[in-house]
C-alpha atoms as a PDB file:
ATOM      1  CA  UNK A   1       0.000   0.000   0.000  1.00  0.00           C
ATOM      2  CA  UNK A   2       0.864   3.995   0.141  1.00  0.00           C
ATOM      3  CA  UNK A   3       2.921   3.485   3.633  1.00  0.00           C
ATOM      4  CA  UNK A   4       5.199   0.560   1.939  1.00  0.00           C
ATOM      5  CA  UNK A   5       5.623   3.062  -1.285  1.00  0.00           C
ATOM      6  CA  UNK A   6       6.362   5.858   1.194  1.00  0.00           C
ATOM      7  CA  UNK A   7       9.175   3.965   3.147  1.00  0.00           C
ATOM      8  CA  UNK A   8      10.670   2.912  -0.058  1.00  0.00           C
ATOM      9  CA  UNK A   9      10.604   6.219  -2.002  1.00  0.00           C
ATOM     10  CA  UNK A  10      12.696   7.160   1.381  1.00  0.00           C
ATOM     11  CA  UNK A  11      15.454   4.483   1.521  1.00  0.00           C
ATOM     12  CA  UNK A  12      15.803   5.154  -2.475  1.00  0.00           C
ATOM     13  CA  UNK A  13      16.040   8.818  -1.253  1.00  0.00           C
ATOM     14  CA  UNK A  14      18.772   8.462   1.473  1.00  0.00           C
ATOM     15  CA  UNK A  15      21.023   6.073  -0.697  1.00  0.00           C
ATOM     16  CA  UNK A  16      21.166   8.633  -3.404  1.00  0.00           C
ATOM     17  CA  UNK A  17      22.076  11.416  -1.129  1.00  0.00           C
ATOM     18  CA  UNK A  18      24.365   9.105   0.810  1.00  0.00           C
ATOM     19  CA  UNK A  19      28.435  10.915   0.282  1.00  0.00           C
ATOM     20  CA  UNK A  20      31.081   7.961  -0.503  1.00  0.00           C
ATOM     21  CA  UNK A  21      33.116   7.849   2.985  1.00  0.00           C
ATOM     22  CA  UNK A  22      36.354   8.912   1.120  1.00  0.00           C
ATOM     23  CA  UNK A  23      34.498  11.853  -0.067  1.00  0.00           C
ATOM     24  CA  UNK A  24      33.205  12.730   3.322  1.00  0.00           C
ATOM     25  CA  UNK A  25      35.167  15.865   5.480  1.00  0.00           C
ATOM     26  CA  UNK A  26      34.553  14.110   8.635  1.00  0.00           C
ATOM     27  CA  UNK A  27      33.851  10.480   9.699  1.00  0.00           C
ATOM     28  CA  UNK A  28      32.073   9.239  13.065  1.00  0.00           C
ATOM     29  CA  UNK A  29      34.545   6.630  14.572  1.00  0.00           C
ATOM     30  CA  UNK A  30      32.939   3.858  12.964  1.00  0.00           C
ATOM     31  CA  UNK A  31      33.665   4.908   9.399  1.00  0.00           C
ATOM     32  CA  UNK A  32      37.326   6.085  10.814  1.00  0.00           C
ATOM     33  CA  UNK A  33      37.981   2.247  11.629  1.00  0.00           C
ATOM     34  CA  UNK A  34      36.513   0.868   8.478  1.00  0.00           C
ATOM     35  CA  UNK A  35      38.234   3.283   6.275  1.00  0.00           C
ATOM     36  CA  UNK A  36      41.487   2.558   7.901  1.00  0.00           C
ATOM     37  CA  UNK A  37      41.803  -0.548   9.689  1.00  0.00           C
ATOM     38  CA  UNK A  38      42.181   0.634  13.042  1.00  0.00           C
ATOM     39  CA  UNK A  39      39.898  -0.527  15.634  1.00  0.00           C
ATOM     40  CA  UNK A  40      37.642   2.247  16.741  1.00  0.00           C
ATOM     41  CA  UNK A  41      38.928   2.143  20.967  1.00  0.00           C
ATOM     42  CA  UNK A  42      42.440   2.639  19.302  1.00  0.00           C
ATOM     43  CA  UNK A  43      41.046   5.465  17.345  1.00  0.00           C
ATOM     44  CA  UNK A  44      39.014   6.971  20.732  1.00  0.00           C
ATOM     45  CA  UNK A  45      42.203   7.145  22.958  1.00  0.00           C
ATOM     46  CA  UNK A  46      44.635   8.519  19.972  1.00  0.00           C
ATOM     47  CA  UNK A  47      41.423  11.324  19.701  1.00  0.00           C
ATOM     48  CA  UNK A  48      41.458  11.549  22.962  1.00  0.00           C
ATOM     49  CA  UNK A  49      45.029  13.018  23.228  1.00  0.00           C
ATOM     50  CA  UNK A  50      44.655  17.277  24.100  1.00  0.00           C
ATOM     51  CA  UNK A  51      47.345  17.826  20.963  1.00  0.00           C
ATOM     52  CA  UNK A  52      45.284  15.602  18.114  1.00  0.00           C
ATOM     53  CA  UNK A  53      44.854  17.091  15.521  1.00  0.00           C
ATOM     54  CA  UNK A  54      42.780  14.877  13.567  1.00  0.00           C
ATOM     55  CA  UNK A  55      39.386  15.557  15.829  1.00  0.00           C
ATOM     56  CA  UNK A  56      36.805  17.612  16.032  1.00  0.00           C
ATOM     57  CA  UNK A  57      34.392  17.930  18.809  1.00  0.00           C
ATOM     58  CA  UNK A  58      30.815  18.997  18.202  1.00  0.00           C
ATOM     59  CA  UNK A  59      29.777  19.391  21.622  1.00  0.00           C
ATOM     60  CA  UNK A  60      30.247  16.121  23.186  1.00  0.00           C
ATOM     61  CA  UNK A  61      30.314  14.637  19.468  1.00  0.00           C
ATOM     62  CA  UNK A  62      33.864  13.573  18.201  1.00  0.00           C
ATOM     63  CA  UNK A  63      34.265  13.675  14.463  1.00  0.00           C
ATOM     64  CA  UNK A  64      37.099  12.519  12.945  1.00  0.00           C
ATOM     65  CA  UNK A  65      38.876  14.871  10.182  1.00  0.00           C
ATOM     66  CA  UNK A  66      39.842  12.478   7.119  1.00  0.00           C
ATOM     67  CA  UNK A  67      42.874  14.298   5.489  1.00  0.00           C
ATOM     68  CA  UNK A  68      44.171  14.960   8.701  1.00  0.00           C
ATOM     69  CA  UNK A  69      43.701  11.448   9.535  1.00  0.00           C
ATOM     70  CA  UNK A  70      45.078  10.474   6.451  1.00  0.00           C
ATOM     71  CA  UNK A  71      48.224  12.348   7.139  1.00  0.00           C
ATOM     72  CA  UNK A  72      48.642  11.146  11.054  1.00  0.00           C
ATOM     73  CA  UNK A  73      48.610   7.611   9.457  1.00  0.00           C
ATOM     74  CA  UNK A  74      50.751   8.312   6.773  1.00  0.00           C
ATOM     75  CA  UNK A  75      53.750  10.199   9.310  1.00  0.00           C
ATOM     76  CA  UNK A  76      53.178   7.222  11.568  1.00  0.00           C
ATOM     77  CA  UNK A  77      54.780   4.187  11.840  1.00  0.00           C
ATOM     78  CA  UNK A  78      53.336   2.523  14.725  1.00  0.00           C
ATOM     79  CA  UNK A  79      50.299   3.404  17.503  1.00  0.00           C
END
């Protein structure tokens, strides 16, 4: 009926507005472990650290900047 048309018209919706995560400025910690392959408690205490620069709080939100993640990863060679 109309409220099964309705939920699918929205899920269509979302998927086409959805930005690829190595498109995306920031990344909740989830999509910072998938898109790097470091476990998201490792990526909480290295965000956690007063000089990273790779976060970004929105209020008690932490968001995760990708190029400057990119860049800690790439100057790093261990964690």
């Amino acid at each position: 009926g109309k409220a099964v048309f309705k939920k699918i018209t929205k899920t269509i919706l979302r998927k086409r507005t959805e930005v690829p995560i190595w498109e995306k400025v920031t990344l909740h910690l989830e999509e910072a472990a998938e898109f790097s392959g470091i476990g998201i408690h490792k990526i909480r205490e290295l965000s956690d650290a007063r000089n990273c620069k790779f976060v970004l709080w929105n209020g008690n939100r932490r968001l995760i900047k990708r190029k400057k993640f990119e860049e800690f990863i790439d100057e790093s060679y261990s964690i």
